[in-house]
C-alpha atoms as a PDB file:
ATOM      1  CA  UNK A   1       0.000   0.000   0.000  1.00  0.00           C
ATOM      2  CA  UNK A   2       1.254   3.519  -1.076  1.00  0.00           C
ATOM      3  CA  UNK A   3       1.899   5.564   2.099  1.00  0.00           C
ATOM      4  CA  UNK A   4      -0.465   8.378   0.709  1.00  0.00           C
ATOM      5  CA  UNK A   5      -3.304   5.872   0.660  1.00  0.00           C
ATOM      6  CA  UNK A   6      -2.686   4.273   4.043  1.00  0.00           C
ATOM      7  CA  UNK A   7      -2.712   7.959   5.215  1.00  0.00           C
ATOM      8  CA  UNK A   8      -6.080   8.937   3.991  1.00  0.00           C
ATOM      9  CA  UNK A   9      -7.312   5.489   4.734  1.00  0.00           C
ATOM     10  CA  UNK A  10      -6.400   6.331   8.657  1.00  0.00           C
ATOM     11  CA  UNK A  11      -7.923   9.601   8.244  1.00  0.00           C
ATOM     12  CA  UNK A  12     -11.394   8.041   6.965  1.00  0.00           C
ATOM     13  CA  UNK A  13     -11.273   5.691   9.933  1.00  0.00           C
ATOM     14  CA  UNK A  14      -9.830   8.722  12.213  1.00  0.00           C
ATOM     15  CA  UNK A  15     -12.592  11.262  11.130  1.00  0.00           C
ATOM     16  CA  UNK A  16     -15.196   8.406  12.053  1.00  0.00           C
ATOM     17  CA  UNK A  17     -14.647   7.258  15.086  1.00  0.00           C
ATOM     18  CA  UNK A  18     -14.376  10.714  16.545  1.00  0.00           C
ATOM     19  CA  UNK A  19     -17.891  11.819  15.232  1.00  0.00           C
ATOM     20  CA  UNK A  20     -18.820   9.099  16.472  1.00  0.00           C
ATOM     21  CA  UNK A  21     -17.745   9.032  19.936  1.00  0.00           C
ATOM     22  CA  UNK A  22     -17.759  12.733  20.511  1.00  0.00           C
ATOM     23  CA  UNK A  23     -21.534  12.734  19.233  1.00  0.00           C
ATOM     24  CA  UNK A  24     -22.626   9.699  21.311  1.00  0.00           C
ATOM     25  CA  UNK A  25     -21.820  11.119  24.609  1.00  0.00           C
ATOM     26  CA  UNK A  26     -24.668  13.318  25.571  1.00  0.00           C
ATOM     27  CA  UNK A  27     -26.586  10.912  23.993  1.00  0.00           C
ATOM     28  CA  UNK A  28     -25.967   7.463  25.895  1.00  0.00           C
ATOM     29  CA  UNK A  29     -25.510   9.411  29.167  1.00  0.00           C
ATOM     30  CA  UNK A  30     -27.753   9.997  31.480  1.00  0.00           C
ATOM     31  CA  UNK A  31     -26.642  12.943  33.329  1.00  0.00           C
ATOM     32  CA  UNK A  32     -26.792  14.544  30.097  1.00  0.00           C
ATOM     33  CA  UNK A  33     -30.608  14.785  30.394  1.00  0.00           C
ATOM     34  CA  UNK A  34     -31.479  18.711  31.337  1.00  0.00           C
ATOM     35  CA  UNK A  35     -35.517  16.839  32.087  1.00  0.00           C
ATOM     36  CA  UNK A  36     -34.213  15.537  35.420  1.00  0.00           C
ATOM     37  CA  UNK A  37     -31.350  17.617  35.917  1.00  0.00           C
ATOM     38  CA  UNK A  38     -31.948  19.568  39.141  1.00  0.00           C
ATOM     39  CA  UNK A  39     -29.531  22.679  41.247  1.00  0.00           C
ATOM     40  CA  UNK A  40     -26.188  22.780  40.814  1.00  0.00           C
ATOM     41  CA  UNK A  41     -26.228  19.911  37.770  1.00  0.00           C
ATOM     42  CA  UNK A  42     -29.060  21.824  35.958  1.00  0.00           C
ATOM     43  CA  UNK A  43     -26.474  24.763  35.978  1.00  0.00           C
ATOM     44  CA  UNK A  44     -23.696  23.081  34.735  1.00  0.00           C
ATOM     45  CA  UNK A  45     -25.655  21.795  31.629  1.00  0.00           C
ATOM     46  CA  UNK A  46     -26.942  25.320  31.013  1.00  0.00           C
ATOM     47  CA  UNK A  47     -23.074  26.649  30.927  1.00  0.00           C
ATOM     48  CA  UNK A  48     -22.341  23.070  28.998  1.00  0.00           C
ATOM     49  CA  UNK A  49     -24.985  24.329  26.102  1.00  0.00           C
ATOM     50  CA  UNK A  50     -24.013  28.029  26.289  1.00  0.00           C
ATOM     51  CA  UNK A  51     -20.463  26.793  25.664  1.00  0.00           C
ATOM     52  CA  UNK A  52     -21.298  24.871  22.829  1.00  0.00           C
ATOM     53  CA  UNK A  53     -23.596  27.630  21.118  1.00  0.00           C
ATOM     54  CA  UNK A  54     -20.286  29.558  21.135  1.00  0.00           C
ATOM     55  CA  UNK A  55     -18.819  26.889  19.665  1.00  0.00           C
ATOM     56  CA  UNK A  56     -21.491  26.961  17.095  1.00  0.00           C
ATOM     57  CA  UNK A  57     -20.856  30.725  16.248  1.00  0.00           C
ATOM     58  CA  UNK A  58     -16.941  30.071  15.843  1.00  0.00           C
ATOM     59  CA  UNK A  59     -17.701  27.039  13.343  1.00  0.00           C
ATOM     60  CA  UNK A  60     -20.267  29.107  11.931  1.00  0.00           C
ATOM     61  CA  UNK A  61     -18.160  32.535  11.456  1.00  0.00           C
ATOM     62  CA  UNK A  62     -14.446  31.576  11.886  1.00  0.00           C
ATOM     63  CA  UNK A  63     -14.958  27.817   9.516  1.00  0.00           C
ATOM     64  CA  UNK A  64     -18.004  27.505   7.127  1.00  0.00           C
ATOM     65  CA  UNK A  65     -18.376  31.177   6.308  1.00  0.00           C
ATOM     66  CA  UNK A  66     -14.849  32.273   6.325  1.00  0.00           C
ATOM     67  CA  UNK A  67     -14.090  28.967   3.798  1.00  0.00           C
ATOM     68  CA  UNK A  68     -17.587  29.374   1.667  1.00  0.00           C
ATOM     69  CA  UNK A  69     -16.458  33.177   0.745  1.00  0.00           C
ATOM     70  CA  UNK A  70     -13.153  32.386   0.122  1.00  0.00           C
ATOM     71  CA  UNK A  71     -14.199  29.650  -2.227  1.00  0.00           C
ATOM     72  CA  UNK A  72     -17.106  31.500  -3.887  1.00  0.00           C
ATOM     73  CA  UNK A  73     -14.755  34.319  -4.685  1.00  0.00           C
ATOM     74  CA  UNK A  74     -11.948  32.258  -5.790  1.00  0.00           C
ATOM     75  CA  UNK A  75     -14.648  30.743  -8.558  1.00  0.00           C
ATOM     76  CA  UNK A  76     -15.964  33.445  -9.458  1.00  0.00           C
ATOM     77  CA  UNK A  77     -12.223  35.364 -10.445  1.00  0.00           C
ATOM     78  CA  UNK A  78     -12.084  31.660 -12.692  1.00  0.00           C
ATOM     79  CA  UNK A  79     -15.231  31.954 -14.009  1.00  0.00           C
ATOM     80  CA  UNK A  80     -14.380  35.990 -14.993  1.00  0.00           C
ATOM     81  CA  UNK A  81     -11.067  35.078 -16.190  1.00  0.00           C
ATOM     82  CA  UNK A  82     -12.065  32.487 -18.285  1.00  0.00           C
ATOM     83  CA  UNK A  83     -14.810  35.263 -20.280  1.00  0.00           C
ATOM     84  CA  UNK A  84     -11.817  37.829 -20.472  1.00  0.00           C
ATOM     85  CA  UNK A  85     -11.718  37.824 -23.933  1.00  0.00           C
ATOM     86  CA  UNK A  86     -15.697  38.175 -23.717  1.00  0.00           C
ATOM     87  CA  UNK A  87     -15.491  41.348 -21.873  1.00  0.00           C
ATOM     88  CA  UNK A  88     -12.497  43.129 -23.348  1.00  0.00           C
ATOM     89  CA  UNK A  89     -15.104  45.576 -24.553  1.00  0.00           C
ATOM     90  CA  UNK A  90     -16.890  46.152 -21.492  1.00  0.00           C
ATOM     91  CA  UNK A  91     -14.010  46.592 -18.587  1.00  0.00           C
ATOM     92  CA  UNK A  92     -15.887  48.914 -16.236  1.00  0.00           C
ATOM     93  CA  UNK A  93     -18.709  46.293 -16.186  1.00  0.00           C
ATOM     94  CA  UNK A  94     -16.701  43.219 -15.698  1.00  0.00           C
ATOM     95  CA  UNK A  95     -15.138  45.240 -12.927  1.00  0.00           C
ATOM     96  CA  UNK A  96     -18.142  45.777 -11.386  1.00  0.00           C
ATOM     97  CA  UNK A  97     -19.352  42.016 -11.700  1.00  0.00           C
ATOM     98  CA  UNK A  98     -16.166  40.603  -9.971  1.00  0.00           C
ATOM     99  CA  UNK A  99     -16.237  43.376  -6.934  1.00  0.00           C
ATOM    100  CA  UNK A 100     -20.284  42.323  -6.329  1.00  0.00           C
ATOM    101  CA  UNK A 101     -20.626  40.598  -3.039  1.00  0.00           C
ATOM    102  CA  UNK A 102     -21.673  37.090  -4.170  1.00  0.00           C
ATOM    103  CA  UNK A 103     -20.554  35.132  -1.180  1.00  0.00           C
ATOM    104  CA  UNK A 104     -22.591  37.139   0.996  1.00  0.00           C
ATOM    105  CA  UNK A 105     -25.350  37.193  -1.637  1.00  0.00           C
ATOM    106  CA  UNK A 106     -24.950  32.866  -1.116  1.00  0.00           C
ATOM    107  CA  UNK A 107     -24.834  32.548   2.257  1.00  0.00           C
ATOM    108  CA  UNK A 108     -27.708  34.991   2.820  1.00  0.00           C
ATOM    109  CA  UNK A 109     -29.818  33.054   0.144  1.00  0.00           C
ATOM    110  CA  UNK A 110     -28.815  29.495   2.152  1.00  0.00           C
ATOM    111  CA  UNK A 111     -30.546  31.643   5.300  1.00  0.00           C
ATOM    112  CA  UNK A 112     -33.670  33.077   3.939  1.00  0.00           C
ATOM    113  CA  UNK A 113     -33.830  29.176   2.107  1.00  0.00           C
ATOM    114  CA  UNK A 114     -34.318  27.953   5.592  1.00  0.00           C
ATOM    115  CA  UNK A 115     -36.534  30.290   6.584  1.00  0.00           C
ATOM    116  CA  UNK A 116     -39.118  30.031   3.923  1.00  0.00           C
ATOM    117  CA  UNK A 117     -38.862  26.387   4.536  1.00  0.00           C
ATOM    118  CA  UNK A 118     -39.366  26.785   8.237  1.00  0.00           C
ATOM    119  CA  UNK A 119     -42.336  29.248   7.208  1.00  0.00           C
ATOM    120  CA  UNK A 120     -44.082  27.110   4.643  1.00  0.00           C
ATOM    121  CA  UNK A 121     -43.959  24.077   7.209  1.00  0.00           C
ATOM    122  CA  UNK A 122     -45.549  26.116  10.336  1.00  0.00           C
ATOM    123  CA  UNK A 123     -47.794  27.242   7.769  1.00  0.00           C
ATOM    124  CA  UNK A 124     -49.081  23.921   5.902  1.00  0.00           C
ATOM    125  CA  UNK A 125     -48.679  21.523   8.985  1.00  0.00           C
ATOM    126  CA  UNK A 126     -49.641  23.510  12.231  1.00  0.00           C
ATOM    127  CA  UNK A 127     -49.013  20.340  14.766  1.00  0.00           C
ATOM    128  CA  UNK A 128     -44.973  20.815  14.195  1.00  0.00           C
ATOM    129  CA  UNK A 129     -45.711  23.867  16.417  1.00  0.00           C
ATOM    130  CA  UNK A 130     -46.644  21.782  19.307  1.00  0.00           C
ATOM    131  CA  UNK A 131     -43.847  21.878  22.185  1.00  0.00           C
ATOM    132  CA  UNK A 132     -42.207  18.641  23.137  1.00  0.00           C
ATOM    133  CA  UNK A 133     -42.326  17.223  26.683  1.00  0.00           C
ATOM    134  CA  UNK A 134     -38.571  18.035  27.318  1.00  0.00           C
ATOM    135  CA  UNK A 135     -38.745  21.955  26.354  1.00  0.00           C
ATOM    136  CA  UNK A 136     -41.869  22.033  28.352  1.00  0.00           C
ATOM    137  CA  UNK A 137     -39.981  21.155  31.604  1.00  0.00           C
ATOM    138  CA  UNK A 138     -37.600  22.882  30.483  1.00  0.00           C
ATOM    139  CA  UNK A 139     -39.298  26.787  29.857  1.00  0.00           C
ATOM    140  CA  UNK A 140     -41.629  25.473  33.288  1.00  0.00           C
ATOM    141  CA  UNK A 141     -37.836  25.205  35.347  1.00  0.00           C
ATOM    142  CA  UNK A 142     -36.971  28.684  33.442  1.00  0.00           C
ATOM    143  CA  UNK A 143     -40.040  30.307  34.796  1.00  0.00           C
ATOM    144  CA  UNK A 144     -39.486  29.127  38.744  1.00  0.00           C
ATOM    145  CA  UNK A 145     -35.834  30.413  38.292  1.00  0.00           C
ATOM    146  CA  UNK A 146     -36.875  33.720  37.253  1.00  0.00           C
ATOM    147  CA  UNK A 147     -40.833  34.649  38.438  1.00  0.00           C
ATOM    148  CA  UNK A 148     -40.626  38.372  38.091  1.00  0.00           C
ATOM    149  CA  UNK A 149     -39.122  38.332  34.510  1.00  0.00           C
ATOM    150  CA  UNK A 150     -41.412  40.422  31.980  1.00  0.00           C
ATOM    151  CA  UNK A 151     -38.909  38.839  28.849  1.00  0.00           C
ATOM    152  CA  UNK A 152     -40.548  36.642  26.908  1.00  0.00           C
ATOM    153  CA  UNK A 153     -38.244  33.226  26.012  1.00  0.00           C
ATOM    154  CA  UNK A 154     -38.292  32.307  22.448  1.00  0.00           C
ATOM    155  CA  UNK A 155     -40.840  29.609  21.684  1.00  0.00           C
ATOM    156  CA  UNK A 156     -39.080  26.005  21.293  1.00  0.00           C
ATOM    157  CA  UNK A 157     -41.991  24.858  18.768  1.00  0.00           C
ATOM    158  CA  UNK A 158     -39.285  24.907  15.914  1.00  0.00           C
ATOM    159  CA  UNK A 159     -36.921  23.119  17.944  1.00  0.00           C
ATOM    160  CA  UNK A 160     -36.721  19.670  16.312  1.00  0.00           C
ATOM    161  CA  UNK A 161     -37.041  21.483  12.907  1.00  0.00           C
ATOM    162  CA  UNK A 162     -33.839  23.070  13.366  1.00  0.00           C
ATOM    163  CA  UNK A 163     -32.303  20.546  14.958  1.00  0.00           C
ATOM    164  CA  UNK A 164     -32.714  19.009  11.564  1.00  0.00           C
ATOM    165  CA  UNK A 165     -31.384  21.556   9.347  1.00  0.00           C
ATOM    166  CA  UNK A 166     -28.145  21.621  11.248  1.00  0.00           C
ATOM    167  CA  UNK A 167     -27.865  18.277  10.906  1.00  0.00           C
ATOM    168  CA  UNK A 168     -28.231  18.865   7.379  1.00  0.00           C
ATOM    169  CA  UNK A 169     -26.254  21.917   7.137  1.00  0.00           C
ATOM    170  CA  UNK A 170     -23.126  20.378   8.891  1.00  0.00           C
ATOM    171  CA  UNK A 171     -23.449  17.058   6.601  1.00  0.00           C
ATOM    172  CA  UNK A 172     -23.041  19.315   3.611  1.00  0.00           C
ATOM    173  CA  UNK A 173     -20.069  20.470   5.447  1.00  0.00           C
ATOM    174  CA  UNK A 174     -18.664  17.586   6.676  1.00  0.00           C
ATOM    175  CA  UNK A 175     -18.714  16.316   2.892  1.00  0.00           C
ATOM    176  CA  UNK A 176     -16.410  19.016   2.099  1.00  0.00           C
ATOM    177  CA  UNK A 177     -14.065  18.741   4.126  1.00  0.00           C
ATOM    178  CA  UNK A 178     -13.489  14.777   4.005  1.00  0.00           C
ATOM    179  CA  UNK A 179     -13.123  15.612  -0.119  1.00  0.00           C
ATOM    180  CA  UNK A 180     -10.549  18.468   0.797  1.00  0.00           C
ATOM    181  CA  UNK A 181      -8.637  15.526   2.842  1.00  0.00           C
ATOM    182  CA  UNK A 182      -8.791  13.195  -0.172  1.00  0.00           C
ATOM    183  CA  UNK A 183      -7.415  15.642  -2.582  1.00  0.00           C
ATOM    184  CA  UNK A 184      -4.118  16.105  -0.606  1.00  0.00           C
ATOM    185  CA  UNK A 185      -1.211  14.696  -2.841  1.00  0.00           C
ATOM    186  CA  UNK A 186       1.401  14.609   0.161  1.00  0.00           C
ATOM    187  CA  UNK A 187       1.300  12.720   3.877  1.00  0.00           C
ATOM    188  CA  UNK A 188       1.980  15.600   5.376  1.00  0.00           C
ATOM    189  CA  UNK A 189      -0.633  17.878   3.983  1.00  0.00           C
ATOM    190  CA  UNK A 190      -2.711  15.091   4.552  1.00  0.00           C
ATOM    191  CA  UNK A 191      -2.078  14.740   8.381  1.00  0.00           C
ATOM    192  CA  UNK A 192      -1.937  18.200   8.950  1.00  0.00           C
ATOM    193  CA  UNK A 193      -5.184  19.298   7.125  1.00  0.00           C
ATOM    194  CA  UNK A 194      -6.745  15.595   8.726  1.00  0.00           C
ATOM    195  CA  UNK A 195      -5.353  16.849  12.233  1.00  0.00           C
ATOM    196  CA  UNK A 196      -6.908  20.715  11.574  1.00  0.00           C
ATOM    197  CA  UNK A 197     -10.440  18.872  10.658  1.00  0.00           C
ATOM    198  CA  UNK A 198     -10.594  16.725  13.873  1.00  0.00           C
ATOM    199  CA  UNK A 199      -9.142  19.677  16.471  1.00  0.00           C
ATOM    200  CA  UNK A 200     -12.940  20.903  15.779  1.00  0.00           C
ATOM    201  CA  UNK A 201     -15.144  18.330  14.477  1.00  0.00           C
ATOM    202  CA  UNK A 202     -15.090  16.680  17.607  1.00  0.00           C
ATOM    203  CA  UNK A 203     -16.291  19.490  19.994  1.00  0.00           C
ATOM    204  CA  UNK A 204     -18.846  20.499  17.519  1.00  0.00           C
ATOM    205  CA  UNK A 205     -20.141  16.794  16.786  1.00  0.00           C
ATOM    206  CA  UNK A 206     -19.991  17.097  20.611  1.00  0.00           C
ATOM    207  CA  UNK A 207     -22.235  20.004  20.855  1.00  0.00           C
ATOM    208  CA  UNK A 208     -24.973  18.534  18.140  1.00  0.00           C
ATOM    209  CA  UNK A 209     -25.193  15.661  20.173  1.00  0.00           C
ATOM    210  CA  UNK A 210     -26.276  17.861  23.398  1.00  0.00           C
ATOM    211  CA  UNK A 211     -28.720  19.740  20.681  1.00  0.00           C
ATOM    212  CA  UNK A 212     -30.567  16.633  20.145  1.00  0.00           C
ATOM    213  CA  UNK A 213     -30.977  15.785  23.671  1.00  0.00           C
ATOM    214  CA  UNK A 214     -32.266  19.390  24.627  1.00  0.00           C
ATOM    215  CA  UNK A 215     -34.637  19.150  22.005  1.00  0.00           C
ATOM    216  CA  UNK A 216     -35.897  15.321  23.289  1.00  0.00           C
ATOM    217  CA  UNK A 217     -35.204  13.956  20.308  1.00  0.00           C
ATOM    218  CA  UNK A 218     -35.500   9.956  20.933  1.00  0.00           C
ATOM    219  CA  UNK A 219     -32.542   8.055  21.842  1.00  0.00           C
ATOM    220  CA  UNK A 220     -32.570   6.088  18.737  1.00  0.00           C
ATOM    221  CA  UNK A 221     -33.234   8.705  16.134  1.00  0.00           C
ATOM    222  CA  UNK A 222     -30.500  10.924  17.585  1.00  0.00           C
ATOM    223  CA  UNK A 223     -27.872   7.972  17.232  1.00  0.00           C
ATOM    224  CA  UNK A 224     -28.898   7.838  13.795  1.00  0.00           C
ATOM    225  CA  UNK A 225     -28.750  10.899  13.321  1.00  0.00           C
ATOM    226  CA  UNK A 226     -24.815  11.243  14.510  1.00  0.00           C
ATOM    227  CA  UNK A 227     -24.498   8.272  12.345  1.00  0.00           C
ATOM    228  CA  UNK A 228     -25.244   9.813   9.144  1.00  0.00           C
ATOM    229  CA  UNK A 229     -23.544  12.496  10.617  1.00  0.00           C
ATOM    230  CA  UNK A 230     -20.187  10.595  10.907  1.00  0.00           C
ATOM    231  CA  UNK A 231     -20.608   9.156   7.474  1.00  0.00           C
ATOM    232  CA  UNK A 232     -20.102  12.217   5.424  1.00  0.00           C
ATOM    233  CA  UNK A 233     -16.633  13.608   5.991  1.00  0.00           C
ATOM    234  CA  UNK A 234     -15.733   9.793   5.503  1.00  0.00           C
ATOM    235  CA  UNK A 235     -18.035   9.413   2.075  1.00  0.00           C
ATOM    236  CA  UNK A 236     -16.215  13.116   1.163  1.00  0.00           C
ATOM    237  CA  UNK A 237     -12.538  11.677   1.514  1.00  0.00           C
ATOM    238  CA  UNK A 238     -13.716   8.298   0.150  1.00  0.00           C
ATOM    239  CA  UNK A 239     -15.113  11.051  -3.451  1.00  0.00           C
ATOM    240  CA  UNK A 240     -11.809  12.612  -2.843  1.00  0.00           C
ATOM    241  CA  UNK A 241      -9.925   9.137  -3.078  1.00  0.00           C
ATOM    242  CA  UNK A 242     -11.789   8.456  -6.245  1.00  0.00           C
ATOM    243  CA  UNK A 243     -11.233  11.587  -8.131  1.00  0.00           C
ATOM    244  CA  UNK A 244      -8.051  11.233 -10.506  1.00  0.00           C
ATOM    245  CA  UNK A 245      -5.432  13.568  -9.195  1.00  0.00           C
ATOM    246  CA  UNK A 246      -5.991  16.901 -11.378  1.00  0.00           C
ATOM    247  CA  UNK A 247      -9.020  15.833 -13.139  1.00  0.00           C
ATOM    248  CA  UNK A 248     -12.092  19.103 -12.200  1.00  0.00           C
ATOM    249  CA  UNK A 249     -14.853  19.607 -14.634  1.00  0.00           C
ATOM    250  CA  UNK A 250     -15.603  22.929 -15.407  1.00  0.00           C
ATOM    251  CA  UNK A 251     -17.468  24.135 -13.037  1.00  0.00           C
ATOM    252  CA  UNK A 252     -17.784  21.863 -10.315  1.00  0.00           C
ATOM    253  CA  UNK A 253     -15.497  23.995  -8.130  1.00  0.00           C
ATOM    254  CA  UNK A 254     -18.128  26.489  -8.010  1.00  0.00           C
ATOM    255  CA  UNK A 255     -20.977  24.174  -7.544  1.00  0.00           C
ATOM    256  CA  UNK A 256     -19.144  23.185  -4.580  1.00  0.00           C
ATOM    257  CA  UNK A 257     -18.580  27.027  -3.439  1.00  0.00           C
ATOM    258  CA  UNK A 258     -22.067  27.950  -4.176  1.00  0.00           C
ATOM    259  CA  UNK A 259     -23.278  24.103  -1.602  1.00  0.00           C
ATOM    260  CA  UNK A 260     -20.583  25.529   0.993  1.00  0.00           C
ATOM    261  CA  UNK A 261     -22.350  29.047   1.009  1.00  0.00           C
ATOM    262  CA  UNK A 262     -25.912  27.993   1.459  1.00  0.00           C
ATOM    263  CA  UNK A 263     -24.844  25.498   3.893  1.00  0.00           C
ATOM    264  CA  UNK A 264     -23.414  28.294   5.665  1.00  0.00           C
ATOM    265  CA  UNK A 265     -26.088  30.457   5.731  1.00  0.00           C
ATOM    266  CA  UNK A 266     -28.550  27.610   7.324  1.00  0.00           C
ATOM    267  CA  UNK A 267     -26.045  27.007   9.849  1.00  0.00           C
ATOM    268  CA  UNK A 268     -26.088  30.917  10.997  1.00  0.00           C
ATOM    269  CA  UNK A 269     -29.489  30.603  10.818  1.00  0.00           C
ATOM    270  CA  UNK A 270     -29.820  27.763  13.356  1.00  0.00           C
ATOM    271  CA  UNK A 271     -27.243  29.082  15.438  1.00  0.00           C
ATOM    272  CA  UNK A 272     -28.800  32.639  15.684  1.00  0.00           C
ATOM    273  CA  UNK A 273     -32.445  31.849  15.699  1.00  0.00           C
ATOM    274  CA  UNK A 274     -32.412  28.718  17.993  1.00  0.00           C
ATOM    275  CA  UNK A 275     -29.487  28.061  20.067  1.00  0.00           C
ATOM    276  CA  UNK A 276     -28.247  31.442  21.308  1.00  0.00           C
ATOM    277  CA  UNK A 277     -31.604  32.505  22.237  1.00  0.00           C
ATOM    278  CA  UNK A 278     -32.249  29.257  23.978  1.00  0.00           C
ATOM    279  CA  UNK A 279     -29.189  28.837  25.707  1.00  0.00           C
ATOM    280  CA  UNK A 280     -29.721  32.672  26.740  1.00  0.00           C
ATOM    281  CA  UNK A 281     -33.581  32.346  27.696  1.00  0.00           C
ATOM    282  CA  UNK A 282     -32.886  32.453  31.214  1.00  0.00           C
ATOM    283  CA  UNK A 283     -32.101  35.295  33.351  1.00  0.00           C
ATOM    284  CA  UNK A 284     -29.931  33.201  35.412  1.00  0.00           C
ATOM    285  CA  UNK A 285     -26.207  33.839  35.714  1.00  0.00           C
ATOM    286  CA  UNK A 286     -25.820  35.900  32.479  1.00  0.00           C
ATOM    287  CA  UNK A 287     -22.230  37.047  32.910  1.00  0.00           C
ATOM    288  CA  UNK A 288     -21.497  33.732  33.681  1.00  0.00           C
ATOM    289  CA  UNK A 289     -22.825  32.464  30.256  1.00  0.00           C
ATOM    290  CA  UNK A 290     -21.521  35.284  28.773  1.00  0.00           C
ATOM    291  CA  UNK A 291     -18.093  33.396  29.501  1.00  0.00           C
ATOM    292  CA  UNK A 292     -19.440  30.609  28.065  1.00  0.00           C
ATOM    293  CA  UNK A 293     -20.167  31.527  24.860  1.00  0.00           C
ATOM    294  CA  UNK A 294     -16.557  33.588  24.471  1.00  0.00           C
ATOM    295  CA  UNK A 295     -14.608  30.506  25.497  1.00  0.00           C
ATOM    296  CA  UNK A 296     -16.482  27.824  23.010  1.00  0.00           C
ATOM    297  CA  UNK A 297     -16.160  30.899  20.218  1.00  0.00           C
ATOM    298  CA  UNK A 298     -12.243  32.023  21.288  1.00  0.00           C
ATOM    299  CA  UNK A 299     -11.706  27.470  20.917  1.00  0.00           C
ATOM    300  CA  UNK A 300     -12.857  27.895  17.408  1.00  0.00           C
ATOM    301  CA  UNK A 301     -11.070  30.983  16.635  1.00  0.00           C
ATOM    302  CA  UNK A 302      -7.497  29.522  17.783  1.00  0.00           C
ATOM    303  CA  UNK A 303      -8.561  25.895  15.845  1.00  0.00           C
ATOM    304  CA  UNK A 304      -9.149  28.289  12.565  1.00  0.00           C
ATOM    305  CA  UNK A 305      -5.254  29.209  12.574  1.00  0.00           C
ATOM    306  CA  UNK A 306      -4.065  25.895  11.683  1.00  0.00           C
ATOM    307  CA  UNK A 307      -7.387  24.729  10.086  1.00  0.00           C
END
């Protein structure tokens, strides 16, 4: 076996059995449960899931955004390079087209994507807006802590809905970055971009797993769930493996820019619209969560200089 391969081949196995056990955790223990967590424990799970939404926002700002624009604009200087000699009349307007925003136009398109979705599914099925058993407990516990607050905490009814959609989001993700591992040509670049994946992927696999179990998803549809999950980055390295070394048709580089953007923009929808304001619902401790959040978002920001 060529040494390249047996790398990559370790990195599928590596990249799978940490999804795996990082996303199983909350799931197969008990004292994970926030339903019968009471005092000091209850507490400790609230700072747990403030640090992960922070972790959320890093992966969100400092990993899939930061990447998706870099790769949308990278494409799109290709693509205008490549009709050069159709614009050689019309330089101020070419100009213009490659200094337009389109990563941002991509990533807000994956966002308002969600939302319609979201929307139309409220809209045409009104039981999804019923509140699960779990959240119930949960807003009733939010309410003792806190009798005299006039806020209002953001309804959970579109819990399990979002839940979904960053499953989906981080999949789309997770594909990407498996294929970036397979496309390596050296062991080291290999190891190091392998090593740069994991440093992360594990404390955000991590912090799905807690997602599902906040939003009493059953036990056996959130293990499938990090199943799948753990399956793509190995399916993307597995594409990556196949691809002959060199060989890109045109324009598949962008189609896999423009994925990368709207997968972004569902995962900054999620994280904005569902876990920060849950996490934050409660009046209780807020400088304390405050920390929270900066120290899962400052662990993403350091992981994003080598990754």
């Amino acid at each position: 076996m060529e040494p390249l391969l047996g790398a990559k081949i370790g990195c599928l196995f590596a990249l799978l059995v940490l999804t795996l056990v990082c996303g199983l955790i909350p799931i197969c223990f008990k004292w994970f449960q926030t339903a019968t967590a009471t005092g000091c424990h209850r507490r400790i799970l609230s700072f747990l899931g403030c640090t992960s939404a922070g972790v959320f926002l890093g992966a969100g700002f400092m990993h899939m955004t930061a990447e998706a624009l870099e790769g949308i604009k990278s494409e799109i200087q290709n693509l205008m390079i490549q009709r050069s000699t159709l614009c050689h009349l019309t330089t101020a307007f070419c100009s213009h087209q490659m200094e337009y925003p389109y990563g941002e136009l991509i990533i807000s398109l994956g966002f308002f994507l969600v939302f319609l979705l979201e929307s139309l599914a409220l809209q045409c099925c009104p039981g999804t807006a019923e509140t699960p058993k779990v959240q119930e407990q949960e807003l009733g516990t939010a309410h003792e802590l806190e009798p005299h607050s006039h806020g209002l905490l953001p309804s959970p009814s579109r819990g399990p809905f979002r839940a979904l959609i960053l499953l989906l989001s981080l999949s789309f993700h997770s594909v990407f970055e498996g294929l970036a591992v397979g496309l390596q040509l050296t062991v080291a670049s290999t190891v190091q971009l392998c090593l740069a994946v994991l440093a992360h992927k594990g404390i955000v696999v991590f912090g799905v797993g807690l997602r599902l179990v906040q939003v009493g998803t059953e036990s056996r549809w959130a293990v499938l769930s990090i199943l799948s999950l753990a399956l793509m980055s190995p399916l993307g390295l597995a594409i990556g493996l196949a691809v002959p070394q060199g060989d890109s048709e045109a324009g598949q580089g962008l189609a896999q820019a423009v994925l990368e953007g709207m997968a972004a923009g569902t995962f900054l929808y999620v994280t904005f619209l569902e876990i920060l304001p849950r996490e934050l619902a409660s009046p209780e401790a807020p400088l304390a969560k405050w920390s929270c959040v900066a120290a899962g978002f400052a662990f993403m920001a350091v992981i994003a200089l080598w990754a």
